[in-house]
N, C-alpha and C. Protein backbone atom coordinates (compact mmCIF):
# COMPACT_ATOMS: atom_id res chain seq x y z
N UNK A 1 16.84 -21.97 22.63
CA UNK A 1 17.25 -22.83 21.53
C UNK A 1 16.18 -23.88 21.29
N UNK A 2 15.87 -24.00 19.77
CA UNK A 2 14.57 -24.84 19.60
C UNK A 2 15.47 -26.41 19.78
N UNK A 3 14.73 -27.47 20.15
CA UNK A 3 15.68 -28.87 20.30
C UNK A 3 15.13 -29.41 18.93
N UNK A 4 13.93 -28.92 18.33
CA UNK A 4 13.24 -29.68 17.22
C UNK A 4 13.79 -28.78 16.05
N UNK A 5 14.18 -29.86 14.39
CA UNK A 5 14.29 -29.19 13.57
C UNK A 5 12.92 -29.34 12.74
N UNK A 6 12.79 -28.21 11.64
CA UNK A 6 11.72 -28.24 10.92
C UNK A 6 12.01 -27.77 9.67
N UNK A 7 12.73 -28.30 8.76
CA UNK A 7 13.28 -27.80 7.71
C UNK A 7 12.12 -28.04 6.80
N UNK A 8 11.37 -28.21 7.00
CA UNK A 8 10.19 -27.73 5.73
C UNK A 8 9.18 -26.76 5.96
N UNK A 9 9.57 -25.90 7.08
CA UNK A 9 9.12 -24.50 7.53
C UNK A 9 9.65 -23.28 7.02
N UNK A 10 9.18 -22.69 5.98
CA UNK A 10 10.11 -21.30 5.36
C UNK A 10 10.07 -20.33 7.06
N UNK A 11 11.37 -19.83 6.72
CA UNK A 11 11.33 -18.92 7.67
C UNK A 11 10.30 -17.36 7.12
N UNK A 12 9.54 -17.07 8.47
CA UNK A 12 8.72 -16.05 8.18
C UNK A 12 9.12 -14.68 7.27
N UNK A 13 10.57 -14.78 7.67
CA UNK A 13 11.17 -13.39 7.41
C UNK A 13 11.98 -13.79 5.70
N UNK A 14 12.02 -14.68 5.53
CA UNK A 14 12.29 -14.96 3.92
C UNK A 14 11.22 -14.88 3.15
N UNK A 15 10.48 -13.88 2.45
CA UNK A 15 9.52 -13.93 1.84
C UNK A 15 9.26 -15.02 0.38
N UNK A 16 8.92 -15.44 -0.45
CA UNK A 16 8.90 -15.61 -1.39
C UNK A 16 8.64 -14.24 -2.94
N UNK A 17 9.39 -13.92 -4.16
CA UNK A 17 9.42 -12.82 -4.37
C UNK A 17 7.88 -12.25 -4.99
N UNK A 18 7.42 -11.88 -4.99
CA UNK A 18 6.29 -11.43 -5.36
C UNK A 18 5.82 -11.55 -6.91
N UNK A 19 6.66 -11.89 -7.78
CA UNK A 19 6.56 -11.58 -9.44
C UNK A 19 5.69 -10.55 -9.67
N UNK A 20 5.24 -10.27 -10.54
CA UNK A 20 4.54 -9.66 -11.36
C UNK A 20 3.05 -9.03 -10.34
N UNK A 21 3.80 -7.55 -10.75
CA UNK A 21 2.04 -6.68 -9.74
C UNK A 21 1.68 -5.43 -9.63
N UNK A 22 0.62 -5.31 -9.87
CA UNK A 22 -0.27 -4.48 -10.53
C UNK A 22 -0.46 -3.13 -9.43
N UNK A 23 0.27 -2.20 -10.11
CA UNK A 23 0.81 -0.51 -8.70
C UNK A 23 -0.02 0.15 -9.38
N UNK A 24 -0.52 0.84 -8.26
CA UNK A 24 -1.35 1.99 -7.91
C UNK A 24 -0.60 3.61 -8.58
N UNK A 25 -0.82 4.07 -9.45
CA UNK A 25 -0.39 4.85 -10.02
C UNK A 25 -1.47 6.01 -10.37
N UNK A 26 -1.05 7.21 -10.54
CA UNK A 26 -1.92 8.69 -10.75
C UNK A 26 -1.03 9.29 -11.75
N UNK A 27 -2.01 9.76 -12.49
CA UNK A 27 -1.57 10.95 -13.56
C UNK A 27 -1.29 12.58 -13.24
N UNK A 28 -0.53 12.84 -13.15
CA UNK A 28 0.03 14.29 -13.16
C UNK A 28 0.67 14.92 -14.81
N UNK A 29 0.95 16.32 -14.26
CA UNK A 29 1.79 17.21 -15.37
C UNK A 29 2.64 16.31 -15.82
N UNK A 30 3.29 16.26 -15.37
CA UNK A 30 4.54 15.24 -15.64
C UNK A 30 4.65 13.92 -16.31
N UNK A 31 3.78 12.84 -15.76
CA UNK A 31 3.31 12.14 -16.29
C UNK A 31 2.79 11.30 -15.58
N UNK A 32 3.03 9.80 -15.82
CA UNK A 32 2.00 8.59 -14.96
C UNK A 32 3.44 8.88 -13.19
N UNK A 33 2.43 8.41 -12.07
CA UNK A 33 3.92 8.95 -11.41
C UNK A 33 2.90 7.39 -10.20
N UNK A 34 4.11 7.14 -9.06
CA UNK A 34 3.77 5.92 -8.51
C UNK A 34 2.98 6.57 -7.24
N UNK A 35 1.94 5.81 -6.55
CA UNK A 35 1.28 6.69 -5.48
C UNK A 35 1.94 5.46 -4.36
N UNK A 36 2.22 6.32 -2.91
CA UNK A 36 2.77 5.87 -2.22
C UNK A 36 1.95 6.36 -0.77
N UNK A 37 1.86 4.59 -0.16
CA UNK A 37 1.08 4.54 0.79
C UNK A 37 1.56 4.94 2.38
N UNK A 38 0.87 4.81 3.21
CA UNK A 38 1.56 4.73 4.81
C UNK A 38 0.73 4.13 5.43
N UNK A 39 1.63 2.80 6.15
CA UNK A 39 1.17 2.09 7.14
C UNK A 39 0.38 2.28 8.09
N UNK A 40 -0.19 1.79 8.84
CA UNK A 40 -0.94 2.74 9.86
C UNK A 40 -0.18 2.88 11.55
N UNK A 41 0.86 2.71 11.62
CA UNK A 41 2.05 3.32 12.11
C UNK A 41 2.62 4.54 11.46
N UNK A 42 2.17 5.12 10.34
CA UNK A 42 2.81 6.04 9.64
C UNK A 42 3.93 5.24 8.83
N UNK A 43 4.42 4.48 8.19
CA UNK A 43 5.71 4.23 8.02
C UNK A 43 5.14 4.57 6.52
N UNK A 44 6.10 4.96 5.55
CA UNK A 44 5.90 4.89 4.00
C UNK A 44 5.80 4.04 3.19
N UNK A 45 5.03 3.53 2.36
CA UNK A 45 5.50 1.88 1.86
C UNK A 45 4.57 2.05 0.55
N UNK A 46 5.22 0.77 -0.17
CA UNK A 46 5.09 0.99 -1.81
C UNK A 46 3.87 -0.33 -1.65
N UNK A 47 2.65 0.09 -2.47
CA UNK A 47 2.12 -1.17 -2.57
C UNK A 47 1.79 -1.74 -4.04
N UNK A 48 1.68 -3.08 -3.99
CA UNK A 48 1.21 -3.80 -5.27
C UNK A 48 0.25 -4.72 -4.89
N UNK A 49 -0.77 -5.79 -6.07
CA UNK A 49 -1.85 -6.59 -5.70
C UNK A 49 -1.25 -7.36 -7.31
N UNK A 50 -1.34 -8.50 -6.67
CA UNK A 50 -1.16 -9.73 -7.42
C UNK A 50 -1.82 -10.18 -8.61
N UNK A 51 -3.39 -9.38 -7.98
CA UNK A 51 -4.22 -9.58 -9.53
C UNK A 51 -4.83 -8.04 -9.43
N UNK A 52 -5.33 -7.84 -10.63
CA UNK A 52 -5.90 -6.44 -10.80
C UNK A 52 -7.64 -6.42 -9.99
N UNK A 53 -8.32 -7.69 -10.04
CA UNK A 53 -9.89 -7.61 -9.47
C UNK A 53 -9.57 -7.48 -7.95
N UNK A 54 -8.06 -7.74 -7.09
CA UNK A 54 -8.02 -7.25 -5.70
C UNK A 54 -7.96 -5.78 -5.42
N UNK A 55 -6.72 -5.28 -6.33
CA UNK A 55 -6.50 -3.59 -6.69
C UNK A 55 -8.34 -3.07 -6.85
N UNK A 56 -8.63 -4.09 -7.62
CA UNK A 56 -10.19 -3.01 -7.87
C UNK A 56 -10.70 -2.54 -6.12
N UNK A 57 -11.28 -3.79 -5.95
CA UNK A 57 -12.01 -4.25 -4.82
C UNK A 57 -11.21 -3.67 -3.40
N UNK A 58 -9.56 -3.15 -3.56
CA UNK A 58 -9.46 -2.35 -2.42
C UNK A 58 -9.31 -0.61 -2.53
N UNK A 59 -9.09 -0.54 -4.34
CA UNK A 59 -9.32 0.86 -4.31
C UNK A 59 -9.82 1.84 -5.04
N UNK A 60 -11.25 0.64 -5.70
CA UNK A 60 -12.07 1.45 -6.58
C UNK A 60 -11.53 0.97 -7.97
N UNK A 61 -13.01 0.86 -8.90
CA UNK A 61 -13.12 0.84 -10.51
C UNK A 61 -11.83 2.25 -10.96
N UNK A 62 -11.51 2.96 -10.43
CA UNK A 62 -10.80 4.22 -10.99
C UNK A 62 -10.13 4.33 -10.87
N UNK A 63 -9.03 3.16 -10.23
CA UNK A 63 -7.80 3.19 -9.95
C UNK A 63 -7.23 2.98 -11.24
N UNK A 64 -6.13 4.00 -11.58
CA UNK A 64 -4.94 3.02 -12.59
C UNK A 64 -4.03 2.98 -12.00
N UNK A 65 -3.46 1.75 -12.84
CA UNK A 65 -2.20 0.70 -12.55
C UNK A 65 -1.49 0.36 -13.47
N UNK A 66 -0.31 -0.21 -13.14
CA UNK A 66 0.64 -0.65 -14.05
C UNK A 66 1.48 -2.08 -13.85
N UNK A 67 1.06 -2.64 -14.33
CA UNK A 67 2.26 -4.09 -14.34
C UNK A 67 3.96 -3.77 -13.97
N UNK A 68 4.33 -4.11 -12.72
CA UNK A 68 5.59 -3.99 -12.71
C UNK A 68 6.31 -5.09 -11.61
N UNK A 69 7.52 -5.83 -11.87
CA UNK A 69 8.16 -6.61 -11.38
C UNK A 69 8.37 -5.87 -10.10
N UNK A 70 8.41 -7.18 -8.80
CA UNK A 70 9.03 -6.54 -7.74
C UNK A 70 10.30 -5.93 -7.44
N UNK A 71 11.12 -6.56 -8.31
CA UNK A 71 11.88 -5.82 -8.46
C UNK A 71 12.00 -4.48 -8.76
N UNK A 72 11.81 -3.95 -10.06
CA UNK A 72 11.24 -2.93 -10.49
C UNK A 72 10.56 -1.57 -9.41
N UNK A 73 9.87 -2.46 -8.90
CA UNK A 73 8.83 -1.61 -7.68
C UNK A 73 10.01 -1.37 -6.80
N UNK A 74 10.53 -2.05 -5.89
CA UNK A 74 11.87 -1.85 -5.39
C UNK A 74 12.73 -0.62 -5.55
N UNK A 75 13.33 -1.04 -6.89
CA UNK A 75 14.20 -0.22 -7.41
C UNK A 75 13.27 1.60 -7.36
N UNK A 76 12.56 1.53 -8.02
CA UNK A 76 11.66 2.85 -8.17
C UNK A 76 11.40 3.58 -6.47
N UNK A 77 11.03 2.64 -5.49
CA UNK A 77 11.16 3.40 -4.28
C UNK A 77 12.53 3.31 -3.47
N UNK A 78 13.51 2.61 -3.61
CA UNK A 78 14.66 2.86 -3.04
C UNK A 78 14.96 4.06 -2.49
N UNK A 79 15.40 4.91 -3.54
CA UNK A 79 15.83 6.32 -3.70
C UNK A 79 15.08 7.10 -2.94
N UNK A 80 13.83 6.91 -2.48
CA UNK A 80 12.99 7.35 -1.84
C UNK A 80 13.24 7.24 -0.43
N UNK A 81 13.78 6.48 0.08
CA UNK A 81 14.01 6.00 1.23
C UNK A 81 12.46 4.88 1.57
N UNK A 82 11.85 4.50 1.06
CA UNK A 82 11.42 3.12 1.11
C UNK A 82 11.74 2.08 0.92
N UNK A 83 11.42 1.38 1.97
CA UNK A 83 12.16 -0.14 1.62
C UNK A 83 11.02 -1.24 2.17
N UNK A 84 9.78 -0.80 2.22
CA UNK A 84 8.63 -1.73 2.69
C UNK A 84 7.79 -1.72 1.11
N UNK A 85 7.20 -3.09 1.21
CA UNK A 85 6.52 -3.32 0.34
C UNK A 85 5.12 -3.85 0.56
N UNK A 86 3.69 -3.53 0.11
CA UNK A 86 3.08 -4.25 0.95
C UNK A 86 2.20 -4.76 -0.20
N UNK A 87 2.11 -6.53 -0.04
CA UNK A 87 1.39 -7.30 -1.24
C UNK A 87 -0.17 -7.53 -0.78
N UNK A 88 -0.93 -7.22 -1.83
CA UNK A 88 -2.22 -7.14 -1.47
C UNK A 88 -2.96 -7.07 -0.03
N UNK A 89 -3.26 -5.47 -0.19
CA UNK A 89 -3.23 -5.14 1.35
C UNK A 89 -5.20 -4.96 1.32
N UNK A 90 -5.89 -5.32 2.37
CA UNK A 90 -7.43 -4.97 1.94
C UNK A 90 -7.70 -4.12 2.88
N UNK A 91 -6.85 -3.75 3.66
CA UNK A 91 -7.66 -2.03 4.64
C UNK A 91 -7.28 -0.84 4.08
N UNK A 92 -8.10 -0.19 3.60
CA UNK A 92 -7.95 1.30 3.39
C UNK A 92 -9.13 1.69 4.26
N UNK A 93 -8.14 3.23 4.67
CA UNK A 93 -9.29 4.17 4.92
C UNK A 93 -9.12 5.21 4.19
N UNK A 94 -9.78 6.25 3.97
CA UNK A 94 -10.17 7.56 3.64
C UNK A 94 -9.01 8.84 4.07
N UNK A 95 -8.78 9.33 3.10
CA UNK A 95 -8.05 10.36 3.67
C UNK A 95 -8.45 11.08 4.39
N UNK A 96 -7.41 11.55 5.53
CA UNK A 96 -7.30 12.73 6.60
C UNK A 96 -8.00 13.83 6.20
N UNK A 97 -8.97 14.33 6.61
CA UNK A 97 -9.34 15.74 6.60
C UNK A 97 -8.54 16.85 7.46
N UNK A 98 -8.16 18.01 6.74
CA UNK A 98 -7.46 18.76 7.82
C UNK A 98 -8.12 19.82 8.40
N UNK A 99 -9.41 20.23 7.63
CA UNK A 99 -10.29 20.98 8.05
C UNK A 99 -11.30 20.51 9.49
N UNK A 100 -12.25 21.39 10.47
CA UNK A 100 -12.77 20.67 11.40
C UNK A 100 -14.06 19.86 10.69
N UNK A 101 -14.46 19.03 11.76
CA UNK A 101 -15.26 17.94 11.33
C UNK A 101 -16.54 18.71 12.68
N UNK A 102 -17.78 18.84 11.26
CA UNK A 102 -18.94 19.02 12.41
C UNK A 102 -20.44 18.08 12.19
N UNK A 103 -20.68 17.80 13.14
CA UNK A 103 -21.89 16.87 13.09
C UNK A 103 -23.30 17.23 12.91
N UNK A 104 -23.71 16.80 11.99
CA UNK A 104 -24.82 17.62 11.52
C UNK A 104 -26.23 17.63 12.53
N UNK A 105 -26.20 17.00 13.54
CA UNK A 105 -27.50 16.86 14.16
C UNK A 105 -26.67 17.55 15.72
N UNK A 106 -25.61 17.81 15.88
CA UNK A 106 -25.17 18.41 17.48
C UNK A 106 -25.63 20.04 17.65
N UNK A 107 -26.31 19.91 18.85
CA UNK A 107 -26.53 21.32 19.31
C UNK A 107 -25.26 22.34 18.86
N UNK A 108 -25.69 23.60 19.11
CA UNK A 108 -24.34 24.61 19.42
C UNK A 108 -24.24 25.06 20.78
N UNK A 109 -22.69 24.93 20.71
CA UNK A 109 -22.59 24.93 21.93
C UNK A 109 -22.43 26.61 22.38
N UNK A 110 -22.16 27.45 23.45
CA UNK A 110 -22.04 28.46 23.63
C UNK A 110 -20.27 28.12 24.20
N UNK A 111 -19.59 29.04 23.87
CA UNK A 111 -17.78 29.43 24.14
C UNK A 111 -18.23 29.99 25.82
């Protein structure tokens, strides 16, 4: 039990709501459709960036996007079984290759 109060400390776990933010979106048959990330725990999660020059700067001049309330963003991955959101995130890596990976200067080896 803390003995000190600090009522001008937001609690960590009350976020403030995000307004207005700019999702990572891809074009298919179908049409504009939302692209959906994973943590690096694996977990699934929806992301947005607050301004569009962060979106650039974490995932390329060629990203499109769309203005949409957090709410909005929410609602759209619910159904999905997402319920993480992640606001301007700056680590990406590169997608998984599933093919083998060979190094261009390593001997061969003999089996």
């Amino acid at each position: 039990m803390c003995l000190f109060s600090y009522a001008e400390d937001p609690d960590p776990d009350e976020q403030a709501p995000a307004g207005l933010l700019f999702v990572p979106v891809r074009t298919e048959a179908a049409g504009t459709v939302l692209r959906v990330f994973r943590t690096p725990l694996g977990e699934r999660t929806a992301v947005g960036f607050s301004r569009r020059d962060l979106l650039t700067a974490t995932l390329g001049a060629g990203q499109s996007a769309i203005p949409l309330a957090e709410p909005a963003l929410r609602a759209l991955t619910e159904p999905l079984g997402i319920d993480r959101l992640v606001v301007d995130p700056v680590l990406t890596a590169p997608a998984v290759t599933t093919g083998p990976v060979y190094a261009a200067d390593a001997p061969a080896r003999a089996l």
